[in-house]
Protein backbone atom coordinates (compact mmCIF):
# COMPACT_ATOMS: atom_id res chain seq x y z
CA UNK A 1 19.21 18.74 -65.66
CA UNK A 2 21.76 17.70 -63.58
CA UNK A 3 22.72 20.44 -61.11
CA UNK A 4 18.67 20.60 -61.04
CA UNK A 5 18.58 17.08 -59.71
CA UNK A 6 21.55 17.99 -56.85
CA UNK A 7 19.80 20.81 -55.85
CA UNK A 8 16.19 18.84 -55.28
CA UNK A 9 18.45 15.87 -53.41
CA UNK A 10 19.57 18.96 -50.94
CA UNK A 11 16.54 19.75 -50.28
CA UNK A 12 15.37 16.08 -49.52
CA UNK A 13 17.91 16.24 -47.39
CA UNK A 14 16.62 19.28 -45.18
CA UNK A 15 13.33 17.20 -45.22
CA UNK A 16 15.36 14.05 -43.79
CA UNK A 17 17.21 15.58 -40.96
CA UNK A 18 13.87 17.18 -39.85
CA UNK A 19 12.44 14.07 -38.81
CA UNK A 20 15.53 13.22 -37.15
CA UNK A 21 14.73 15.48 -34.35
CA UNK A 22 13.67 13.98 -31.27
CA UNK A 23 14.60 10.20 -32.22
CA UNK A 24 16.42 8.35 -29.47
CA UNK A 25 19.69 7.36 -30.50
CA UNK A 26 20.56 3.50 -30.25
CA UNK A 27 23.07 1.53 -31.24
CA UNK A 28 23.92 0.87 -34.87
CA UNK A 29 23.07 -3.28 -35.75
CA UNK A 30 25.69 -4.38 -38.31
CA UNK A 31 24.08 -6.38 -40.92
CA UNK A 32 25.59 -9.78 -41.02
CA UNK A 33 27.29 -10.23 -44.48
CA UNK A 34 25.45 -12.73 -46.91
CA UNK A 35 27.43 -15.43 -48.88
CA UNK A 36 30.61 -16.05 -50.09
CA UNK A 37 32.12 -13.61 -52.33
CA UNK A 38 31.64 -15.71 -56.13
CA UNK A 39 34.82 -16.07 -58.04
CA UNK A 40 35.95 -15.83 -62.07
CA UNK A 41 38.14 -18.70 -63.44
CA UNK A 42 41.16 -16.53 -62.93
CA UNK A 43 40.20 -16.30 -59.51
CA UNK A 44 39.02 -12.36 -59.17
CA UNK A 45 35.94 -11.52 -57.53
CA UNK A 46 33.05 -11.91 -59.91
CA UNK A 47 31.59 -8.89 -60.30
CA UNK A 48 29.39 -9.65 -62.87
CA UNK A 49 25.25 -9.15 -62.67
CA UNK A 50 22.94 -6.65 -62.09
CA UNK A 51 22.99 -4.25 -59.80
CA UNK A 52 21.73 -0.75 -58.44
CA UNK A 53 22.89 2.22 -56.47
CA UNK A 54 19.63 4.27 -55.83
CA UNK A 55 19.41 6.07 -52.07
CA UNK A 56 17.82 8.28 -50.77
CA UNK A 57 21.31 9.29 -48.99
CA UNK A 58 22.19 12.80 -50.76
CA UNK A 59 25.85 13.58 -52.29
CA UNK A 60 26.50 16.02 -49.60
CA UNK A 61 25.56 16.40 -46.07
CA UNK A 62 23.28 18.89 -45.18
CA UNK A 63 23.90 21.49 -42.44
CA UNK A 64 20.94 20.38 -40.48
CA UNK A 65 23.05 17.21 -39.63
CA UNK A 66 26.64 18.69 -39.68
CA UNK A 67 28.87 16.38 -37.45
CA UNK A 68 26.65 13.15 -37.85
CA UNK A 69 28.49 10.56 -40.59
CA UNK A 70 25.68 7.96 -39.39
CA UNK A 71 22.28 7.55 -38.31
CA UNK A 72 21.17 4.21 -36.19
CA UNK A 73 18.66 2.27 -37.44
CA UNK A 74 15.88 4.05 -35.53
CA UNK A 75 16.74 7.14 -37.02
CA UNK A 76 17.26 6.15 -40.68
CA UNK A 77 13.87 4.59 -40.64
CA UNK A 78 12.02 7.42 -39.51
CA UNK A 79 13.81 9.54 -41.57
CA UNK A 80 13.03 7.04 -44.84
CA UNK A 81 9.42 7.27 -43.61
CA UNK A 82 9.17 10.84 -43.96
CA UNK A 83 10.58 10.90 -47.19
CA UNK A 84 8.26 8.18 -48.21
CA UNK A 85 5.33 10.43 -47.03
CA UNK A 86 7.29 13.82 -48.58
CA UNK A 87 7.43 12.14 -52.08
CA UNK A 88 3.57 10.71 -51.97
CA UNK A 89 2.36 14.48 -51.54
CA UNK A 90 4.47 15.35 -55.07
CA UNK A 91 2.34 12.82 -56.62
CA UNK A 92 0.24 15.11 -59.12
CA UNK A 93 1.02 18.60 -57.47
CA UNK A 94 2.36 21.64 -59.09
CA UNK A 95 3.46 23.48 -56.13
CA UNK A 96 5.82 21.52 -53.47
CA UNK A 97 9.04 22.53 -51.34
CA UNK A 98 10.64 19.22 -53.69
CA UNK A 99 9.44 20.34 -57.12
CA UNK A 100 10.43 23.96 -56.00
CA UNK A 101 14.09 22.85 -55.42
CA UNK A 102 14.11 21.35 -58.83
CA UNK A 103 13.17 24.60 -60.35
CA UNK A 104 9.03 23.18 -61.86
CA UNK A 105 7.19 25.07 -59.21
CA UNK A 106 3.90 26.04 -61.27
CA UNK A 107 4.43 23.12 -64.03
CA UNK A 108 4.97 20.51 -61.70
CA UNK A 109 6.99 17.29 -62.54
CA UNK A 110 6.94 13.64 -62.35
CA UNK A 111 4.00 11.70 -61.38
CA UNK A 112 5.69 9.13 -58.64
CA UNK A 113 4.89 6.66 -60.55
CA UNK A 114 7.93 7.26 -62.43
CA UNK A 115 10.50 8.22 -59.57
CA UNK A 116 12.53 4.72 -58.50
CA UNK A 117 15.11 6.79 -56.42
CA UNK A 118 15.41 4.16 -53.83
CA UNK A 119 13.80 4.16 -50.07
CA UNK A 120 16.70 3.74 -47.97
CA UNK A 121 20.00 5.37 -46.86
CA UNK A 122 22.77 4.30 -48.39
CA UNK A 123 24.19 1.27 -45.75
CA UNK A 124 28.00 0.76 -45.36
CA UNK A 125 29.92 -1.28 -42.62
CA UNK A 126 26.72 -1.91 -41.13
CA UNK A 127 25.46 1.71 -40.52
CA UNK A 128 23.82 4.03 -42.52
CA UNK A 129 25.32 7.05 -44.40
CA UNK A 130 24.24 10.83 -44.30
CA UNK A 131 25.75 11.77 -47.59
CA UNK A 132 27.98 10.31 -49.95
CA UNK A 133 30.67 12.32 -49.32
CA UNK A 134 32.96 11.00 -46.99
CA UNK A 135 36.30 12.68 -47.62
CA UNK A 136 36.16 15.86 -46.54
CA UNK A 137 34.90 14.46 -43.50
CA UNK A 138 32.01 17.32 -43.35
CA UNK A 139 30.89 15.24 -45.98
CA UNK A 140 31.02 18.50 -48.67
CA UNK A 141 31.92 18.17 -52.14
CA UNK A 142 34.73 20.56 -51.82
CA UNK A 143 34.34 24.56 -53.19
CA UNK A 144 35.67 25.63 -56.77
CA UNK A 145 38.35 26.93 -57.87
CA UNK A 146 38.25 30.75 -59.01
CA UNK A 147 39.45 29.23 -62.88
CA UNK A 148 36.29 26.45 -62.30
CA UNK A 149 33.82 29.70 -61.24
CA UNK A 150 35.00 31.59 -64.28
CA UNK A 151 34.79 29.24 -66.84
CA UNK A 152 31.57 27.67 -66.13
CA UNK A 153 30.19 31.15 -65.56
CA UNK A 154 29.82 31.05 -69.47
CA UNK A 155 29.52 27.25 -70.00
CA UNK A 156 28.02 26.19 -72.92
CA UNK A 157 23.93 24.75 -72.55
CA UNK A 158 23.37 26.70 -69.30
CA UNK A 159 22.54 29.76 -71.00
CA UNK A 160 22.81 29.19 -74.61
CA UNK A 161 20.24 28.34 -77.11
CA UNK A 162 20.71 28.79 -80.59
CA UNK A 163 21.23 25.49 -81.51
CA UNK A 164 20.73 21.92 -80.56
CA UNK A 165 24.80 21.62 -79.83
CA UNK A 166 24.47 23.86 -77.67
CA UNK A 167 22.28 22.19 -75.30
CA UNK A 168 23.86 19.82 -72.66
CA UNK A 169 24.51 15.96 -73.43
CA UNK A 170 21.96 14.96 -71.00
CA UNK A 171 19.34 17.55 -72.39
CA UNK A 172 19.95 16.11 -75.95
CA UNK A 173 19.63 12.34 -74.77
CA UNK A 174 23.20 11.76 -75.63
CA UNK A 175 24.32 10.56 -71.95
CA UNK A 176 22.29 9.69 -68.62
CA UNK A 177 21.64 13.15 -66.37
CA UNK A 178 23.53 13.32 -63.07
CA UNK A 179 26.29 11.64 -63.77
CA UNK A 180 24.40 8.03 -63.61
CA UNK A 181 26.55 7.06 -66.63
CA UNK A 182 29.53 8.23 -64.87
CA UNK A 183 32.54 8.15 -63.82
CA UNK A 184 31.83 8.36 -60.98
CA UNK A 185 28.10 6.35 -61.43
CA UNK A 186 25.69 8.56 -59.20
CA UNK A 187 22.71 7.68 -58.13
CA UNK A 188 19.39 9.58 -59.43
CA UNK A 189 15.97 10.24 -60.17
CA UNK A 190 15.45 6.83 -61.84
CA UNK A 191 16.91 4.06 -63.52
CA UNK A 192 19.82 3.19 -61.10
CA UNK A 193 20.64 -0.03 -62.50
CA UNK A 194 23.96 -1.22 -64.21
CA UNK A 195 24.95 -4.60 -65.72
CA UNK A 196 28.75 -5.76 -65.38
CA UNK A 197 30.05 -8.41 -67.77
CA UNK A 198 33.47 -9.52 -66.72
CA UNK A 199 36.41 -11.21 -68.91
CA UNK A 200 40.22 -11.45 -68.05
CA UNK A 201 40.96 -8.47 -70.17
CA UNK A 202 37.54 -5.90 -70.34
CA UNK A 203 34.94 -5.46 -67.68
CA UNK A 204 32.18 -3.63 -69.32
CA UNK A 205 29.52 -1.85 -67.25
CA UNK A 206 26.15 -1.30 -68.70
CA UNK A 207 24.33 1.74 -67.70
CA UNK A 208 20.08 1.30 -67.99
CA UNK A 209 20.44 4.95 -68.79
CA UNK A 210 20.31 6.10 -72.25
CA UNK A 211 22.04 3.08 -71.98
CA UNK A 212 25.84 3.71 -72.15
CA UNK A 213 28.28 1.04 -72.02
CA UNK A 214 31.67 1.67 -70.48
CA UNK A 215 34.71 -0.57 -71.64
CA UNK A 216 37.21 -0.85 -68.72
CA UNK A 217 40.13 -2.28 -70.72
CA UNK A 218 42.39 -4.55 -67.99
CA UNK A 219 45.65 -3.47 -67.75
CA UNK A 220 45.95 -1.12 -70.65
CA UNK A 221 47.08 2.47 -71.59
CA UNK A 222 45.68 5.98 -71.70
CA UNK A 223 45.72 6.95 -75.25
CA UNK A 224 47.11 10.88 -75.55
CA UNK A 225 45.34 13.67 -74.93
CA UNK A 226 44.13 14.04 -78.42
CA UNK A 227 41.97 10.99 -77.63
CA UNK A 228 38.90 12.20 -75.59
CA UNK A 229 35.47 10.45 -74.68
CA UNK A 230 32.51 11.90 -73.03
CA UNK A 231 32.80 8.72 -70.62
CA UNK A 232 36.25 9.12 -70.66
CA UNK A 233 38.89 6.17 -70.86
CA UNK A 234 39.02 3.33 -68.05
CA UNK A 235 41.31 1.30 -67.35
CA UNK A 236 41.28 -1.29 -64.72
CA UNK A 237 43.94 -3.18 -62.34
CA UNK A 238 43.86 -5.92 -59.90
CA UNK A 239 44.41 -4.97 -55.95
CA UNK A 240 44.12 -8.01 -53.92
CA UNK A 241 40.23 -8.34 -54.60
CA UNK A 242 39.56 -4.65 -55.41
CA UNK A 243 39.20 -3.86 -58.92
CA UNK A 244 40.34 -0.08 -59.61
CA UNK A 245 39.77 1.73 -62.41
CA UNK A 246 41.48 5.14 -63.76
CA UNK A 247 39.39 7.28 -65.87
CA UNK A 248 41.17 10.06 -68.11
CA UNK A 249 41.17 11.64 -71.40
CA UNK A 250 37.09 13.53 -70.60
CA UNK A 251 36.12 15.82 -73.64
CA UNK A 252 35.10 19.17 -72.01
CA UNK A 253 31.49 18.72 -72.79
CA UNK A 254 31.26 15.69 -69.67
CA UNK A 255 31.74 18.54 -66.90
CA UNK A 256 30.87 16.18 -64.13
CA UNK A 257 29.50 19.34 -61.54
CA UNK A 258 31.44 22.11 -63.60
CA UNK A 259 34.86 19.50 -64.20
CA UNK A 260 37.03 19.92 -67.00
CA UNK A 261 38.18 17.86 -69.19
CA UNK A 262 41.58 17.08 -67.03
CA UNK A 263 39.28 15.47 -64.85
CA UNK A 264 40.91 11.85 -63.04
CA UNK A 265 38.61 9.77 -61.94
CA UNK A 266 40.11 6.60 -59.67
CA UNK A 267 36.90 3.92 -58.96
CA UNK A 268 37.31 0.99 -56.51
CA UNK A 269 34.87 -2.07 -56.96
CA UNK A 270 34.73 -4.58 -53.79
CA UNK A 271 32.32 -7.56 -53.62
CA UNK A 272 31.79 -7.21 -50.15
CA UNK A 273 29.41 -10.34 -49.91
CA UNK A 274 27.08 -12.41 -52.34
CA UNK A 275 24.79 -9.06 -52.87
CA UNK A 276 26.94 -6.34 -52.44
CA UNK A 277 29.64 -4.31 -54.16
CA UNK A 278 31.41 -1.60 -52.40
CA UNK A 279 31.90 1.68 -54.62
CA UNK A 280 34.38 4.35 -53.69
CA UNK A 281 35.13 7.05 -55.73
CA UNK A 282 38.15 10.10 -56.00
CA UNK A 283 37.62 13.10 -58.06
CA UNK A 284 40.94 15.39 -58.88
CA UNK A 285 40.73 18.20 -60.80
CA UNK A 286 42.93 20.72 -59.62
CA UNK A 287 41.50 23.09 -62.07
CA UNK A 288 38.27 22.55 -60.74
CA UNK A 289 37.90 21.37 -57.23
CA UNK A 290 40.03 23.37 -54.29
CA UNK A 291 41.20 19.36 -53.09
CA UNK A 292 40.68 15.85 -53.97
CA UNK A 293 37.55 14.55 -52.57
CA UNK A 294 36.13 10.97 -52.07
CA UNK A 295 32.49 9.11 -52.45
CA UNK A 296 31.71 5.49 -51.36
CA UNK A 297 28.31 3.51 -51.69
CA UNK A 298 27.14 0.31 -52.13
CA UNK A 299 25.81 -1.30 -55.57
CA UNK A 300 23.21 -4.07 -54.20
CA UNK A 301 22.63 -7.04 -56.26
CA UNK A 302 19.07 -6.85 -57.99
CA UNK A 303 16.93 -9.27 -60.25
CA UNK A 304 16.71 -6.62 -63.09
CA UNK A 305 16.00 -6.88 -65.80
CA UNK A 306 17.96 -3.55 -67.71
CA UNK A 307 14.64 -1.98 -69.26
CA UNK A 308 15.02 0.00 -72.05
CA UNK A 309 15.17 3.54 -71.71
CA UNK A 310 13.31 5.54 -74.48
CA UNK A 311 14.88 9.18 -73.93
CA UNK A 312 13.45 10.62 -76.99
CA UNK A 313 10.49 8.81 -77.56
CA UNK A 314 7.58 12.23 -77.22
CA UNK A 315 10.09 14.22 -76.16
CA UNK A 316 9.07 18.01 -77.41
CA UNK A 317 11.55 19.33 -74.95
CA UNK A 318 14.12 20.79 -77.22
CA UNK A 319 11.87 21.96 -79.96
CA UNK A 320 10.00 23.51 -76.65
CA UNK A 321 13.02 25.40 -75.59
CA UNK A 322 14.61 26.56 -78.67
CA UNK A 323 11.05 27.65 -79.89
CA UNK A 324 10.81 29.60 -76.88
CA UNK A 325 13.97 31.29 -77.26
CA UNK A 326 12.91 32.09 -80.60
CA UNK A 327 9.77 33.84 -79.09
CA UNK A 328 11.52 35.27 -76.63
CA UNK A 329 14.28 36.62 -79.41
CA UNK A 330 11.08 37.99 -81.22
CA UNK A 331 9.72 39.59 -78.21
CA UNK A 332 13.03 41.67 -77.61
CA UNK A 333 13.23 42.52 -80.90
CA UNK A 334 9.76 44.42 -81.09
CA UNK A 335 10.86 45.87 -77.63
């Protein structure tokens, strides 16, 4: 579900940059920043509230706008205007360049209705972001390693289906698609909003999908690697007013865009202003990734509220596709 959701983001993308052509460039407008940054007893940043990360900014840059970081204002709105108008024509069809990309070309998908990706580029230090890679500075999530293309060439839930354990986590409505759950918290189709409550020792970050709830213990310890969580195991630190938080210890069934489970995640939450957190993100996984590589977004304030999300409720998907691959056993069998 995931790598479908990547690969209909790219394609957004292409959409984007298309009607980028023939905009006059102007200069970026920094947004002034909005309030005083709140503060906890202890004096940290209070990072607590609801917030959200949907954009329609996609993970990686695409080609079309190879060499451009940034688009001014001018730009970013025309190109949020197409996608606007590129979305409305989904709305009810089977057969679309977006629904193509994300492999239901002929069933279609979503009715728009329920699509709440966000409307606007993702906006940091005043101008607005092409992807959400920013180190490398090509803004590509970096290739994989030989040892990453051989083991997920027989990964377990991509081609599998004899049983319900073998279908991924986010199939089975055991953790949010796309990494929304995170680490690292990506934005997707829907339900982009997270709830941080803050004490002196735990922060705890409440994800509106499938609703996980990660426990960022404050200065704490790893446990060893015997010890292994599909969210993996956070723990925070104080620098200055940045909050960072190592993740280690993933099981191998997390496989954050083919990962392992050595996979070190290192998040860094700013409040910025009143409404804004800053979000950067490294990924290392030498076993996986050819070099470290870097995200960074903002999480805006919003009213909320977290609604519930009902994964299972009429979902016939997995008796769907483990029926089907019964039929289709059934069918080679009388071949």
């Amino acid at each position: 579900m995931s790598y479908r959701y990547f690969t209909s983001m790219s394609a957004l993308a292409i959409l984007l940059a298309a009607a980028l052509s023939g905009q006059t460039p102007s200069a970026p407008r920094p947004r002034p920043r909005t309030g005083a940054v709140p503060r906890t007893a202890d004096g940290h940043p209070d990072l607590q509230g609801i917030w959200t990360n949907a954009t329609i900014t996609p993970v990686e840059r695409p080609s079309a706008l190879a060499g451009k970081a940034t688009l001014t204002d001018a730009e970013a709105a025309a190109a949020e205007k197409n996608a606007a108008e590129e979305l409305a024509k989904v709305d009810g069809a089977s057969e679309h360049p977006l629904l193509a990309a994300a492999g239901s070309n002929g069933t279609g998908g979503y009715n728009v209705l329920f699509i709440d990706r966000g409307s606007e580029f993702a906006r940091v230090d005043g101008v607005k972001r092409t992807s959400l890679v920013v180190d490398p500075p090509d803004g590509k999530v970096p290739p994989l390693t030989p040892e990453a293309r051989k083991r997920n060439a027989g990964m377990i839930g991509m081609g599998r289906y004899d049983s319900v354990k073998d279908r991924p986590l986010a199939e089975r409505c055991l953790l949010a698609f796309g990494s929304s759950s995170g680490p690292p918290m990506l934005p997707v189709l829907y339900n982009n909003n997270y709830q941080i409550v803050q004490t002196p020792d735990n922060v705890v970050i409440l994800v509106e999908m499938v609703h996980d709830a990660r426990i960022v213990r404050i200065n704490g310890k790893h446990p060893g690697p015997e010890v292994r969580q599909w969210l993996g195991d956070s723990i925070g630190h104080w620098e200055g007013d940045t909050l960072v938080v190592d993740t280690t210890n993933f099981t191998s069934q997390t496989r954050f865009r083919g990962s392992s489970e050595n996979l070190h995640v290192i998040e860094r939450f700013t409040r910025t202003d009143a409404n804004t957190i800053l979000y950067k993100v490294t990924i290392d996984d030498p076993s996986t990734f050819s070099k470290i590589w870097s995200m960074e977004y903002p999480f805006v304030a919003t009213p909320g509220p977290i609604y519930v999300y009902a994964c299972h409720e009429g979902n016939y998907s997995l008796t769907d596709i483990l029926g089907g691959a019964r039929k289709a056993d059934s069918e080679t069998g009388r071949k």
